[in-house]
Protein backbone atom coordinates (compact mmCIF):
# COMPACT_ATOMS: atom_id res chain seq x y z
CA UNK A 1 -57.33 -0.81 44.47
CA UNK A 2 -54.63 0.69 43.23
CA UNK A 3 -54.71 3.52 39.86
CA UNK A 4 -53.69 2.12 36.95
CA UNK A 5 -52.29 4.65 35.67
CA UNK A 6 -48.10 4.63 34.85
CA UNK A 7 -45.72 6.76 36.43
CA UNK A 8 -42.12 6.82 36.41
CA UNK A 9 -41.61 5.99 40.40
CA UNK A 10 -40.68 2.75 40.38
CA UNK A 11 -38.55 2.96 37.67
CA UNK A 12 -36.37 5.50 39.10
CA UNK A 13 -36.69 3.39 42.35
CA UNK A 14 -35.36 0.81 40.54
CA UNK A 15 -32.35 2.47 38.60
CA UNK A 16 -31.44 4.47 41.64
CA UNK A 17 -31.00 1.27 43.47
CA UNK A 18 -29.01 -0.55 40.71
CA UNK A 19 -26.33 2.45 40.64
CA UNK A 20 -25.88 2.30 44.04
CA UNK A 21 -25.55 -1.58 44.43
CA UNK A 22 -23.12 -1.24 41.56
CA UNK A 23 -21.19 1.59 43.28
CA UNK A 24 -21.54 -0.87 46.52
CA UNK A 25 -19.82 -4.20 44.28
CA UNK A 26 -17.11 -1.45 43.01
CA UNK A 27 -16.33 -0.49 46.44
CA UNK A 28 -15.00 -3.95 47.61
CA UNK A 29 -12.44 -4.30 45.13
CA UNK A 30 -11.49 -0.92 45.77
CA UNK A 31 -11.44 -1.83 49.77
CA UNK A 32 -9.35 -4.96 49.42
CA UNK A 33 -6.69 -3.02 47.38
CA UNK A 34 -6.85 -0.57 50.22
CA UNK A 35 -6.19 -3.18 52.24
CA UNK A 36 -3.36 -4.65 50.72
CA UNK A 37 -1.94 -1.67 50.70
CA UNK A 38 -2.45 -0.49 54.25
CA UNK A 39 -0.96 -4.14 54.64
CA UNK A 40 2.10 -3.52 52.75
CA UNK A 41 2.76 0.15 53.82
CA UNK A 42 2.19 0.02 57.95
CA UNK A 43 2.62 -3.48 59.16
CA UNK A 44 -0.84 -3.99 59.87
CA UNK A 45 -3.76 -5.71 58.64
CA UNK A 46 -6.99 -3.59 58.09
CA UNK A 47 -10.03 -5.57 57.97
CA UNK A 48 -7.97 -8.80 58.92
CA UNK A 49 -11.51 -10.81 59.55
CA UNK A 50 -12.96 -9.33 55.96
CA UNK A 51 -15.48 -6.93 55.66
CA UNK A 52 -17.88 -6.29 57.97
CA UNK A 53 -21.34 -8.10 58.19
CA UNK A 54 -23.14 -5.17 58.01
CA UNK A 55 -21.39 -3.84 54.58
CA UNK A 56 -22.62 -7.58 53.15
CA UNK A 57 -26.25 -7.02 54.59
CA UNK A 58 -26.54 -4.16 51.89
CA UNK A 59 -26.35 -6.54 49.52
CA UNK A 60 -29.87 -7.78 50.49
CA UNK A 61 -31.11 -4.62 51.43
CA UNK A 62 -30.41 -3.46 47.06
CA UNK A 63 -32.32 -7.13 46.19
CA UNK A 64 -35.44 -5.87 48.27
CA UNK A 65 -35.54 -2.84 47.30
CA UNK A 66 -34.82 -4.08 43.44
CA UNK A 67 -37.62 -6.42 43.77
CA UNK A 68 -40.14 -3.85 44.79
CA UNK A 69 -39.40 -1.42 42.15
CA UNK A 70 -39.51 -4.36 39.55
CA UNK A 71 -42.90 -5.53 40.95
CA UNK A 72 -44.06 -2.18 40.93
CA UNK A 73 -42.43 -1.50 36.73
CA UNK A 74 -43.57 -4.80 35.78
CA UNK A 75 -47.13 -4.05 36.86
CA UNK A 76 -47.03 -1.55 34.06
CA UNK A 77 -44.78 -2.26 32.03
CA UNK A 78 -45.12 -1.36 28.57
CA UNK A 79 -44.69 -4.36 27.05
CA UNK A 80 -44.76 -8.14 27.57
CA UNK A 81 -40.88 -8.08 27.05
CA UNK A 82 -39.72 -5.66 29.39
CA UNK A 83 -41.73 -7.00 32.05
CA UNK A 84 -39.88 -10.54 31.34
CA UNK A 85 -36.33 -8.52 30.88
CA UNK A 86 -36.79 -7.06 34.63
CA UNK A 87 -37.68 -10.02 36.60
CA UNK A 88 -34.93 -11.86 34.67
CA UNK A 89 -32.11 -8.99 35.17
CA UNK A 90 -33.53 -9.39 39.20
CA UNK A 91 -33.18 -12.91 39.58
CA UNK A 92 -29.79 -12.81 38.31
CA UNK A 93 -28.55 -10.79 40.79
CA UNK A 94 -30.27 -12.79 43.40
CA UNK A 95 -28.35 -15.21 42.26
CA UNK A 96 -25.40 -13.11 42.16
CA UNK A 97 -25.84 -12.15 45.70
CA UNK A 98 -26.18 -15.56 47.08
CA UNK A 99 -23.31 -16.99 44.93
CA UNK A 100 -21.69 -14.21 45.49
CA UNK A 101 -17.81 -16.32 46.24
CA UNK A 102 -18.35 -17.52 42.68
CA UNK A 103 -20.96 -15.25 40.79
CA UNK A 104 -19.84 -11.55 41.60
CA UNK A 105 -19.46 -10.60 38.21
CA UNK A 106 -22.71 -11.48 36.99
CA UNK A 107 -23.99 -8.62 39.31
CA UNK A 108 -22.56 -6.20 37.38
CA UNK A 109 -24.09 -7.33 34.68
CA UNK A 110 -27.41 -7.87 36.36
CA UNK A 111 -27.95 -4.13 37.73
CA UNK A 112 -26.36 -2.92 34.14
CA UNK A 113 -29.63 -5.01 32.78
CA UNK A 114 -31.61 -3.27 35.33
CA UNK A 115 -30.88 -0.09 34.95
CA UNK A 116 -31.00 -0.60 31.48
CA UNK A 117 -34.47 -2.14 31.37
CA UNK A 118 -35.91 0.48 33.66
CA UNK A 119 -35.07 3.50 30.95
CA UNK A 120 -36.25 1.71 28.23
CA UNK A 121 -39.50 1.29 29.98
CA UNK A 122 -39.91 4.82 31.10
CA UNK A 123 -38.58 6.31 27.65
CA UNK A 124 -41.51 3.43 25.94
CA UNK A 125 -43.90 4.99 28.18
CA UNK A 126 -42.94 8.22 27.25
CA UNK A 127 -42.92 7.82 23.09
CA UNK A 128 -46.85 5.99 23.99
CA UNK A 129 -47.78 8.88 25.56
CA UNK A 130 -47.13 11.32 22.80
CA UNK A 131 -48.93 8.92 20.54
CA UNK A 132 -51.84 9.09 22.80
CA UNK A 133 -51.81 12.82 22.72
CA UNK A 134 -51.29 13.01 18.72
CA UNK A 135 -53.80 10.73 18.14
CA UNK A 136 -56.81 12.68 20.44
């Protein structure tokens, strides 16, 4: 079995991922514009069939890795409530990924509540570690 013991891993797992999904969901906007201006400017059509299916596959690749550094957090989390405020942020961006047509918004709002959630558990751990040491 596994230590016990908290570290900060997973947590920075999990708010490096969230950034980088979010960069990811910032990107598409950013691509279409590109593409309606490449459009507009040359004659002709850049990504005519959409984007790529790789470039959507990340999407599930952020979920995967989100879900093992909130697996990992959650296992020791420092309280009942963060534990319950990661798995929620996750799910909604699982649901934000697969209702993605309808939904994309709510993953910025999910990896925001991620990221979020993540630094308030390391920064809990942190503030009950200096207890522990003030107290022995």
């Amino acid at each position: 079995m596994g230590s016990n013991k908290y570290t900060a891993g997973a947590d920075k797992l999990g708010i490096a991922s969230a950034v980088i999904c979010t960069v990811h969901c910032l990107v598409v906007p950013a691509l279409f514009l590109f593409k309606y201006w490449w459009t507009n400017t040359t004659g002709k059509t850049l990504f005519s069939g959409g984007l790529p299916v790789w470039w959507e596959l990340f999407d599930y690749l952020f979920l995967i890795v989100g879900f093992i550094a909130v697996y990992h957090a959650s296992s020791h989390a420092a309280g009942r409530n963060i534990k319950k405020a990661l798995w929620f942020f996750w799910c909604c961006l699982g649901i934000a990924v697969v209702f993605e047509n309808s939904l994309h918004w709510m993953a910025y709002i999910a990896s925001a509540g991620l990221i979020g959630t993540h630094f308030i558990n390391i920064r809990k751990h942190q503030k009950n570690a200096m207890k522990a040491k003030t107290i022995v």
